[in-house]
PDB file of N, CA and C in Angstrom:
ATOM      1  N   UNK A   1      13.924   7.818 -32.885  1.00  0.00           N
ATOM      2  CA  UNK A   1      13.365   7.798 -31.551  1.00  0.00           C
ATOM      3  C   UNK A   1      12.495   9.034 -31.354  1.00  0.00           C
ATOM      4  N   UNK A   2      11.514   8.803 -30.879  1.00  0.00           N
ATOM      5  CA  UNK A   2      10.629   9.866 -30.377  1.00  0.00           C
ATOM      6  C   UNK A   2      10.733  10.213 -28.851  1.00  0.00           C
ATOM      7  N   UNK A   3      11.038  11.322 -28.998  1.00  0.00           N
ATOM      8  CA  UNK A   3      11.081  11.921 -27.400  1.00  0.00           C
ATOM      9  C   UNK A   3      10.135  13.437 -26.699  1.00  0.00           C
ATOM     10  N   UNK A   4       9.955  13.798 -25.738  1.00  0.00           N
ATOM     11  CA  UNK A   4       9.333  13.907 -25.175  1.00  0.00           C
ATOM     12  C   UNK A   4      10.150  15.544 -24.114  1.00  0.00           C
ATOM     13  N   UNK A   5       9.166  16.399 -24.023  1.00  0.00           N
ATOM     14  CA  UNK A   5      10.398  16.833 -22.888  1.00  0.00           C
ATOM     15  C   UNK A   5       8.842  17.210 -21.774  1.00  0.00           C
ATOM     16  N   UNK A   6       9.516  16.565 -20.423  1.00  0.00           N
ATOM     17  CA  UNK A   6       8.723  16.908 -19.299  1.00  0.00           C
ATOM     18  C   UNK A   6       8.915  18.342 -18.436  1.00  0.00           C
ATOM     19  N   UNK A   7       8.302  18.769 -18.280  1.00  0.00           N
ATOM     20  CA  UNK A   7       8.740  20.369 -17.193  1.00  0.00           C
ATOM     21  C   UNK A   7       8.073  20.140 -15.814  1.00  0.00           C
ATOM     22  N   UNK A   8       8.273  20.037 -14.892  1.00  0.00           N
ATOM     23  CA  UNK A   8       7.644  20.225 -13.288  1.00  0.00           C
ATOM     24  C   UNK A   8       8.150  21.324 -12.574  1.00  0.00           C
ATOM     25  N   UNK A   9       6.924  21.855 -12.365  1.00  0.00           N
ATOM     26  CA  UNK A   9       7.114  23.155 -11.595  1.00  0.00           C
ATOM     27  C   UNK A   9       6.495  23.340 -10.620  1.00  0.00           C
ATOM     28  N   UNK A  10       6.880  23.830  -9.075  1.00  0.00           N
ATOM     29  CA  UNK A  10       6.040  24.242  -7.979  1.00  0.00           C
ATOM     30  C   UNK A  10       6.598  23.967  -6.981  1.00  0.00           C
ATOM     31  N   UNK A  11       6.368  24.570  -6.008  1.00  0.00           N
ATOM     32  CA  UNK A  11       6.437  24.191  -4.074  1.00  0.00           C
ATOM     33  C   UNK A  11       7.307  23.359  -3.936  1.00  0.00           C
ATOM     34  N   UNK A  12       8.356  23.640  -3.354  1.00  0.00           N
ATOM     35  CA  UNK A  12       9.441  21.791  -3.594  1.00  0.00           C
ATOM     36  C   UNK A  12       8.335  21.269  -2.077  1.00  0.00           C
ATOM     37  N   UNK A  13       8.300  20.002  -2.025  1.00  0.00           N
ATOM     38  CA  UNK A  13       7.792  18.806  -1.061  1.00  0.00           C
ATOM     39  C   UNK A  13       8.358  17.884  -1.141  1.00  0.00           C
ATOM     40  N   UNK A  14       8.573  16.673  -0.960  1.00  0.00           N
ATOM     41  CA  UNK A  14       9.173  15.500  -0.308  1.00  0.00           C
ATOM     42  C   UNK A  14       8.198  14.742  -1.521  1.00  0.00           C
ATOM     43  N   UNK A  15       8.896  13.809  -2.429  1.00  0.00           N
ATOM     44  CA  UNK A  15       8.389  12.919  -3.437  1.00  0.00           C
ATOM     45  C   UNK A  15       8.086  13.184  -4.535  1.00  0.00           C
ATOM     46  N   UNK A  16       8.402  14.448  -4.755  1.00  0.00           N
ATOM     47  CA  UNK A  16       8.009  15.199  -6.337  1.00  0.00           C
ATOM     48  C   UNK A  16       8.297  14.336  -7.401  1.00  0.00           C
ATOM     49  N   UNK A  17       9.943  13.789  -7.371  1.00  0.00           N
ATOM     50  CA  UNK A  17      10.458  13.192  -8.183  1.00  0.00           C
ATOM     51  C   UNK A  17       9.802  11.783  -8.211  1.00  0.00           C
ATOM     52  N   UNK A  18       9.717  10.683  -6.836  1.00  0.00           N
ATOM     53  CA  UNK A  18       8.965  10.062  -7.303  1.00  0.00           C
ATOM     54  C   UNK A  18       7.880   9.701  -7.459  1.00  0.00           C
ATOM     55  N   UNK A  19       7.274  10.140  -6.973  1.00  0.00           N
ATOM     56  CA  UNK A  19       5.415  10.375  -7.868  1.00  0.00           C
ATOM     57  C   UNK A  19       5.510  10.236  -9.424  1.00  0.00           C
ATOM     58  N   UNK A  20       6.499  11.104 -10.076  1.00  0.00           N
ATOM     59  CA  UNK A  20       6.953  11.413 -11.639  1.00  0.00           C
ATOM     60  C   UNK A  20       7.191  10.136 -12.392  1.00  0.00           C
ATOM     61  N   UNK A  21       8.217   9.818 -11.323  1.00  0.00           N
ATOM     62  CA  UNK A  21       9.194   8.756 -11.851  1.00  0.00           C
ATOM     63  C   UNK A  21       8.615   7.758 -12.072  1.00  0.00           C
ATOM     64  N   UNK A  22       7.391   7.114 -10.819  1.00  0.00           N
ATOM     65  CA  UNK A  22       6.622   6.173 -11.030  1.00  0.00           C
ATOM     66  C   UNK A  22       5.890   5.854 -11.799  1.00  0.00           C
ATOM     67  N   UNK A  23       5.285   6.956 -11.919  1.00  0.00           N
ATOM     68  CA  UNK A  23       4.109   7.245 -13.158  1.00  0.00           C
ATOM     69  C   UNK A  23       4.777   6.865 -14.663  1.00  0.00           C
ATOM     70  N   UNK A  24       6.297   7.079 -14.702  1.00  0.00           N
ATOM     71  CA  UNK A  24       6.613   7.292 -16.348  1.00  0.00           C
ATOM     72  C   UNK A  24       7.264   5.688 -16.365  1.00  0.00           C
ATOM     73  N   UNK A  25       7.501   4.848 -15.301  1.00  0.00           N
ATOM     74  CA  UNK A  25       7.670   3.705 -15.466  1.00  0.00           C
ATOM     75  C   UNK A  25       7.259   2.159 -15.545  1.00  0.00           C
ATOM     76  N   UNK A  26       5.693   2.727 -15.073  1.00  0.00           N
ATOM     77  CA  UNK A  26       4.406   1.921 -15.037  1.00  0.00           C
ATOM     78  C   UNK A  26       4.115   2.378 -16.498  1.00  0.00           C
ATOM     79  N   UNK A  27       4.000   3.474 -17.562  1.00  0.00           N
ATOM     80  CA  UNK A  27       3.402   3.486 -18.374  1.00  0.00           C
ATOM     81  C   UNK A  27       4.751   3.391 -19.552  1.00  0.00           C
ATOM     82  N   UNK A  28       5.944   2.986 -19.177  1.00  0.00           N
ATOM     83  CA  UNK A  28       7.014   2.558 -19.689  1.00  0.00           C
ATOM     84  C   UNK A  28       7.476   3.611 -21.016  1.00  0.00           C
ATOM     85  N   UNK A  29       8.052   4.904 -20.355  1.00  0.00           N
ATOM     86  CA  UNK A  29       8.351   5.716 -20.743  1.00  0.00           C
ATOM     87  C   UNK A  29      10.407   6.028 -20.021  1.00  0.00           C
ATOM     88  N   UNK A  30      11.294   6.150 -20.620  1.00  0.00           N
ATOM     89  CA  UNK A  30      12.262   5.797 -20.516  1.00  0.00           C
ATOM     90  C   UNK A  30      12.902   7.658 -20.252  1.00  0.00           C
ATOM     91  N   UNK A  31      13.207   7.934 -19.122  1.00  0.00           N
ATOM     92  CA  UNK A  31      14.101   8.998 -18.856  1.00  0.00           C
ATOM     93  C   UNK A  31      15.663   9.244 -19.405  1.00  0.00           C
ATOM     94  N   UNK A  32      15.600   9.730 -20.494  1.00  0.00           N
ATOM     95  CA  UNK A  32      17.029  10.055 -21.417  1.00  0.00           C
ATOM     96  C   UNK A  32      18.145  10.917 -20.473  1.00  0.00           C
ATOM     97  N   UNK A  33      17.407  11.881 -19.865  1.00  0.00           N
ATOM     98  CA  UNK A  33      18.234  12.791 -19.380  1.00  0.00           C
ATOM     99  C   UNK A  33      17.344  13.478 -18.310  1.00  0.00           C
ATOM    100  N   UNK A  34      17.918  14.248 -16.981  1.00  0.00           N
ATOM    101  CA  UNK A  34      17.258  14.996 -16.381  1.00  0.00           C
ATOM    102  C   UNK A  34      18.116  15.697 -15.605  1.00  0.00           C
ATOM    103  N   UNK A  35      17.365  16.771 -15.129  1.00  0.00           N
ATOM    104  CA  UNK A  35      17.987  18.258 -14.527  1.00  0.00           C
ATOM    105  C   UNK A  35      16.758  18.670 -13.553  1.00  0.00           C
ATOM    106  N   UNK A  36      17.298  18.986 -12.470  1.00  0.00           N
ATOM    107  CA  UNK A  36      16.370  19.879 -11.187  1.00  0.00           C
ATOM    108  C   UNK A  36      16.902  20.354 -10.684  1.00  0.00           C
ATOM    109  N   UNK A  37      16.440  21.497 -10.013  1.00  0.00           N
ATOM    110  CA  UNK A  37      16.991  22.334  -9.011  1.00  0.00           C
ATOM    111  C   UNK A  37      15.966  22.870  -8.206  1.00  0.00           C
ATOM    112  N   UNK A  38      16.130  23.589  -7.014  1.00  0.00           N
ATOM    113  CA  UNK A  38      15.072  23.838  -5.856  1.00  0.00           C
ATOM    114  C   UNK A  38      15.972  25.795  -5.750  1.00  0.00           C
ATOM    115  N   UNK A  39      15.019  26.316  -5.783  1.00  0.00           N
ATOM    116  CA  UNK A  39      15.534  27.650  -5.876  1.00  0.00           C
ATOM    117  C   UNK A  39      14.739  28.383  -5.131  1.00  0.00           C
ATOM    118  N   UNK A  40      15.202  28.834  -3.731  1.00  0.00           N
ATOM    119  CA  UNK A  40      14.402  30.027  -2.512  1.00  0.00           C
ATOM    120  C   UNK A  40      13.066  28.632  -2.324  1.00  0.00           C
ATOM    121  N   UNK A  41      13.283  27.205  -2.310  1.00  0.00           N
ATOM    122  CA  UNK A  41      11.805  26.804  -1.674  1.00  0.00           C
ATOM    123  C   UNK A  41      10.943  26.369  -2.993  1.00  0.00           C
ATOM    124  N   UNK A  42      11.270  26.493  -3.965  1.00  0.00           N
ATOM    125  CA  UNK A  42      10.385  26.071  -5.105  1.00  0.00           C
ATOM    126  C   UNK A  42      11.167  25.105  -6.134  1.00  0.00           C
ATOM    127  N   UNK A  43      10.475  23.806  -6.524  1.00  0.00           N
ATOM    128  CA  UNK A  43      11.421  23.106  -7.270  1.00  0.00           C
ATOM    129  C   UNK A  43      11.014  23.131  -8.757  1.00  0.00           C
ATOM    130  N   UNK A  44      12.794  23.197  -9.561  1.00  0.00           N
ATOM    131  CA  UNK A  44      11.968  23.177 -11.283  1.00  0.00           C
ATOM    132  C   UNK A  44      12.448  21.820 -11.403  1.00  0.00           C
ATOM    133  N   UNK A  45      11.772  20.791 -12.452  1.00  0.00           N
ATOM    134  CA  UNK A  45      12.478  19.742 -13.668  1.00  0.00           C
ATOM    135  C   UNK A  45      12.278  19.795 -14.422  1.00  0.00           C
ATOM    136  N   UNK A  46      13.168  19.631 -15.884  1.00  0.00           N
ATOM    137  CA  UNK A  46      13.177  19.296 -16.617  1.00  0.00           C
ATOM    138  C   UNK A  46      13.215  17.825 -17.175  1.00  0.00           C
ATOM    139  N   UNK A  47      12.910  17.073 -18.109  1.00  0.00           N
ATOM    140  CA  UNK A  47      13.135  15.641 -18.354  1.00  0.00           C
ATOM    141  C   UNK A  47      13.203  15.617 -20.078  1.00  0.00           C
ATOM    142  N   UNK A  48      14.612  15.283 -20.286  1.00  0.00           N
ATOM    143  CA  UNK A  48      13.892  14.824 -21.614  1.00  0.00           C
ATOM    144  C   UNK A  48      13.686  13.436 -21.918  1.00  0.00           C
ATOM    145  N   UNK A  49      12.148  12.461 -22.382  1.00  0.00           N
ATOM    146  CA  UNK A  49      12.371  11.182 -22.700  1.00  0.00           C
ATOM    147  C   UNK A  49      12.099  10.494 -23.582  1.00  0.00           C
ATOM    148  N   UNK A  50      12.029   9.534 -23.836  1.00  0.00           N
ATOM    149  CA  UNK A  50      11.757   8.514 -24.554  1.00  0.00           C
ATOM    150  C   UNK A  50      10.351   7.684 -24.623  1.00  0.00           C
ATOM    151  N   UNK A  51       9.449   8.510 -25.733  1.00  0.00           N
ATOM    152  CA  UNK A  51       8.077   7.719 -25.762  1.00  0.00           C
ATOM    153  C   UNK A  51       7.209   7.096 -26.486  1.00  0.00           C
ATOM    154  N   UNK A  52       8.890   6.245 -27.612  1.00  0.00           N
ATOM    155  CA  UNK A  52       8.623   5.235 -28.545  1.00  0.00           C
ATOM    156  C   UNK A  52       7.440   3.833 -27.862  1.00  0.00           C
ATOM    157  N   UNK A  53       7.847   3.800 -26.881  1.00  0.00           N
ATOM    158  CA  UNK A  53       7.128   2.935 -26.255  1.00  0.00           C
ATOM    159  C   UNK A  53       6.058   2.680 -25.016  1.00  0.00           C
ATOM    160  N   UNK A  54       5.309   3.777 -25.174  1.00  0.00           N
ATOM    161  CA  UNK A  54       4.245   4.630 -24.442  1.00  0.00           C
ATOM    162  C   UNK A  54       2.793   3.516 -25.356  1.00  0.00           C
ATOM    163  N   UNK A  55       2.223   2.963 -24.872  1.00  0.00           N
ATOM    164  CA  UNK A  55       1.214   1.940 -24.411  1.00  0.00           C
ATOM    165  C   UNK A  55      -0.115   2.845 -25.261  1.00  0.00           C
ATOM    166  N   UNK A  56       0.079   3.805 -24.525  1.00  0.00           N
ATOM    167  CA  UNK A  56      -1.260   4.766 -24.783  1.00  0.00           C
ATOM    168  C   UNK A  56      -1.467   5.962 -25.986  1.00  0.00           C
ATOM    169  N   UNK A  57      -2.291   7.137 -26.393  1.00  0.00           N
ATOM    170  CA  UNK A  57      -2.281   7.785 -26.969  1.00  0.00           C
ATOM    171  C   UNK A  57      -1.242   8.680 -26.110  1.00  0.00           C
ATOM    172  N   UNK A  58      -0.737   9.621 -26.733  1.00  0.00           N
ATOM    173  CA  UNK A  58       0.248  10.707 -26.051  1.00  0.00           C
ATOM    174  C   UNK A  58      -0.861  11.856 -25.298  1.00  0.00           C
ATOM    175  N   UNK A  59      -1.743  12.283 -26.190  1.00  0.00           N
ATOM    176  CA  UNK A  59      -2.840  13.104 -25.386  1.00  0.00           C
ATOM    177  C   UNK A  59      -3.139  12.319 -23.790  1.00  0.00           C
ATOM    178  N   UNK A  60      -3.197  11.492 -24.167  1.00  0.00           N
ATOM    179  CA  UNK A  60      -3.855  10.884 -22.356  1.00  0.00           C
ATOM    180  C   UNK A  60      -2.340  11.014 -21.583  1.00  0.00           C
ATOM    181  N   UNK A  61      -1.336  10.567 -21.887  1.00  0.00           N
ATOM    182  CA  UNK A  61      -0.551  10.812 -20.824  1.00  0.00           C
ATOM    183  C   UNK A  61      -0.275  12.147 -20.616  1.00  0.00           C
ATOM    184  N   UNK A  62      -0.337  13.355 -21.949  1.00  0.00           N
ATOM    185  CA  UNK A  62      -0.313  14.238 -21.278  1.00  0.00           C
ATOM    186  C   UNK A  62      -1.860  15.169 -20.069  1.00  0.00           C
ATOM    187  N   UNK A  63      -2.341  14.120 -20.659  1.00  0.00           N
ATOM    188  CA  UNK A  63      -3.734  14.506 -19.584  1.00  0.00           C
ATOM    189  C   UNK A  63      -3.494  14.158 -18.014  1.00  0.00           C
ATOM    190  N   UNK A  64      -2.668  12.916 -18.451  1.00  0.00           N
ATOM    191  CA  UNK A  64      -2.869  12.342 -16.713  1.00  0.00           C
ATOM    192  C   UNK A  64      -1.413  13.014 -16.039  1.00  0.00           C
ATOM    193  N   UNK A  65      -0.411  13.116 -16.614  1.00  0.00           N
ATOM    194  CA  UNK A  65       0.604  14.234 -16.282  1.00  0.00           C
ATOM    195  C   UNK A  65       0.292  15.537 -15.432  1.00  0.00           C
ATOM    196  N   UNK A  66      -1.153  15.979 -16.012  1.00  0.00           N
ATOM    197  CA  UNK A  66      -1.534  17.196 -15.862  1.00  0.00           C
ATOM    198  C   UNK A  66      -2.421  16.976 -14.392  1.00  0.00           C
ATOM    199  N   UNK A  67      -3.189  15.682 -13.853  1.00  0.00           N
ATOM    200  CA  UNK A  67      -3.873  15.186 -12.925  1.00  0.00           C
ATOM    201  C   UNK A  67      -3.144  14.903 -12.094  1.00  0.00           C
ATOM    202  N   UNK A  68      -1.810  14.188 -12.164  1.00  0.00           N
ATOM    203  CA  UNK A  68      -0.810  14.031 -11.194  1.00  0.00           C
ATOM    204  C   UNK A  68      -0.577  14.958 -10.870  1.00  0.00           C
ATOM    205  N   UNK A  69       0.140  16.389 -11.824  1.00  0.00           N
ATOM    206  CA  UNK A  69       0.316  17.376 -10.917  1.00  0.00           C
ATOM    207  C   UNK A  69      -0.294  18.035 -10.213  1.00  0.00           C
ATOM    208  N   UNK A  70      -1.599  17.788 -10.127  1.00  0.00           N
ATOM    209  CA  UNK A  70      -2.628  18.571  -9.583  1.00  0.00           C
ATOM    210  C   UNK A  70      -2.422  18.288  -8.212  1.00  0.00           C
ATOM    211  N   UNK A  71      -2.745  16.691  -8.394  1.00  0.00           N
ATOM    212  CA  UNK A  71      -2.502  15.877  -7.035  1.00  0.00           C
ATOM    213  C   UNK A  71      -1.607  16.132  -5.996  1.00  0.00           C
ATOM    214  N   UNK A  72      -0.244  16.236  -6.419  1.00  0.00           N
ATOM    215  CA  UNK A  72       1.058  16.634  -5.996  1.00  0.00           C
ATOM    216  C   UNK A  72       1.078  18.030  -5.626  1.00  0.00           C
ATOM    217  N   UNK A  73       0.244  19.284  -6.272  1.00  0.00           N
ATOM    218  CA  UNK A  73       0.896  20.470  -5.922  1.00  0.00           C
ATOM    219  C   UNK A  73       1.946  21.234  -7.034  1.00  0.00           C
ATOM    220  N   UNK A  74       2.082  20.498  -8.109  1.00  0.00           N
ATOM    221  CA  UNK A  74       2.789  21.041  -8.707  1.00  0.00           C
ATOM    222  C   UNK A  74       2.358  20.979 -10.548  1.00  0.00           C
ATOM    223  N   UNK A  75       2.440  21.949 -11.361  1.00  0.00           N
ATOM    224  CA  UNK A  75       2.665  21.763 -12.705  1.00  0.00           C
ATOM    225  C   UNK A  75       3.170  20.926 -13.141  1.00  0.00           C
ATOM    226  N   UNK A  76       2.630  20.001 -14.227  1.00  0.00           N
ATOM    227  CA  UNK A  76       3.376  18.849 -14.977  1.00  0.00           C
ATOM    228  C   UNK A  76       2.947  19.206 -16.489  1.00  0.00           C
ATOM    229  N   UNK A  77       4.333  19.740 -17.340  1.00  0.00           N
ATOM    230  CA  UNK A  77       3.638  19.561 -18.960  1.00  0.00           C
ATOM    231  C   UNK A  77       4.323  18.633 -19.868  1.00  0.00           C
ATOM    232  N   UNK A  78       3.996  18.053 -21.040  1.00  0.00           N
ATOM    233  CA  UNK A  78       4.635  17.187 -21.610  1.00  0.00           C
ATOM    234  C   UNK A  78       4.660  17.475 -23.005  1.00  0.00           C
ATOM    235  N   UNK A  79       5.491  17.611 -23.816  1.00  0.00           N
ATOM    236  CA  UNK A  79       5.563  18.024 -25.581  1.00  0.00           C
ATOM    237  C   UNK A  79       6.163  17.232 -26.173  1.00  0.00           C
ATOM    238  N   UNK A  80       5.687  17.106 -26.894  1.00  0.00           N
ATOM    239  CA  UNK A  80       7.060  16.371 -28.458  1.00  0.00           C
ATOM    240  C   UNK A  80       7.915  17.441 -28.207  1.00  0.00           C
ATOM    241  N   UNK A  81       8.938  17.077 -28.503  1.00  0.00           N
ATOM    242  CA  UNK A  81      10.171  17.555 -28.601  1.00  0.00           C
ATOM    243  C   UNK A  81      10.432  18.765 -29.861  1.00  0.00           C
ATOM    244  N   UNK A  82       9.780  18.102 -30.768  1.00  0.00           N
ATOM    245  CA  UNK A  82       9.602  19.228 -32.041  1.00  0.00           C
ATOM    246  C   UNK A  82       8.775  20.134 -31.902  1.00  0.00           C
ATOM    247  N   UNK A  83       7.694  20.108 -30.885  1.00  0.00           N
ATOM    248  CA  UNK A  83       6.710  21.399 -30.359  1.00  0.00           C
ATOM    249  C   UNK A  83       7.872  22.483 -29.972  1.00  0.00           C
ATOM    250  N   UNK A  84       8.258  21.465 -28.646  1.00  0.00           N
ATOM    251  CA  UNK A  84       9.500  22.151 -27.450  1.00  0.00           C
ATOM    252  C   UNK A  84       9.878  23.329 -27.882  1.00  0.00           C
ATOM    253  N   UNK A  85      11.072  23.007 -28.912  1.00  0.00           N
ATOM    254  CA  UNK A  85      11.835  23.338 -29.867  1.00  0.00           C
ATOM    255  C   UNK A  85      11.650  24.785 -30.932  1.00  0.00           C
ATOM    256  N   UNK A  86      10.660  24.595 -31.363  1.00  0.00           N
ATOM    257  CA  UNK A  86      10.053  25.245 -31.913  1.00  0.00           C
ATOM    258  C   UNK A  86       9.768  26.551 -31.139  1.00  0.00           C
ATOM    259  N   UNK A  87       8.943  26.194 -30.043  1.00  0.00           N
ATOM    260  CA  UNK A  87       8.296  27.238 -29.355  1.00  0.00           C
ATOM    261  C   UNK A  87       9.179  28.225 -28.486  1.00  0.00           C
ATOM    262  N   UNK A  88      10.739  27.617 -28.127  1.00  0.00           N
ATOM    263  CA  UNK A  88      11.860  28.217 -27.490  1.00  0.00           C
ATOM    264  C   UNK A  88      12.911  28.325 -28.939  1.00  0.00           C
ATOM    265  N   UNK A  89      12.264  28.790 -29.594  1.00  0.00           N
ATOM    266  CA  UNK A  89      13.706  29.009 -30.716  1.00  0.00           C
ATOM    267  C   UNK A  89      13.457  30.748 -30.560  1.00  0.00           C
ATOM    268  N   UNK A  90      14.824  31.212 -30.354  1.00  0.00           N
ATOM    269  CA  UNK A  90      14.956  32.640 -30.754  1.00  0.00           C
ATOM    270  C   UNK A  90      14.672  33.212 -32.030  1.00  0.00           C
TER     271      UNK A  90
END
């Protein structure tokens, strides 16, 4: 399985999650696991998912990831999992 890890960051507002959610289920991307929290007024997520079955090139969704968040107010990034990984190893 190929997976995916999502990060959202910024301003908590009303629909963060689903703006996200929508987006990753129209382009049929499968949420494995997730974690958020809202800390002093600002919200983080994490997501890790599933994007064996992603329609499109991975560059474009992480392009349009990056347009949604714009839209929204908030940071949206998206990695292979083996980037992730890599780049947070001690």
């Amino acid at each position: 399985m190929k997976r995916g890890i999502i990060t959202v960051v910024g301003k908590d507002r009303v629909g963060i999650i689903s703006e996200v959610c929508s987006y990753l289920a129209k382009d049929n991307i499968n949420i494995l696991d997730i974690s958020q929290t809202i800390v002093q007024g600002f919200f983080n997520m994490m997501m890790i998912v599933d994007v064996n079955d992603i329609t499109k090139p991975f560059g474009e969704v992480v392009d349009e990831l990056d347009k949604l968040g714009n839209k929204i107010g908030v940071t949206i990034k998206l990695q292979h999992e083996e980037i992730f990984n890599k780049m947070h190893r001690l």
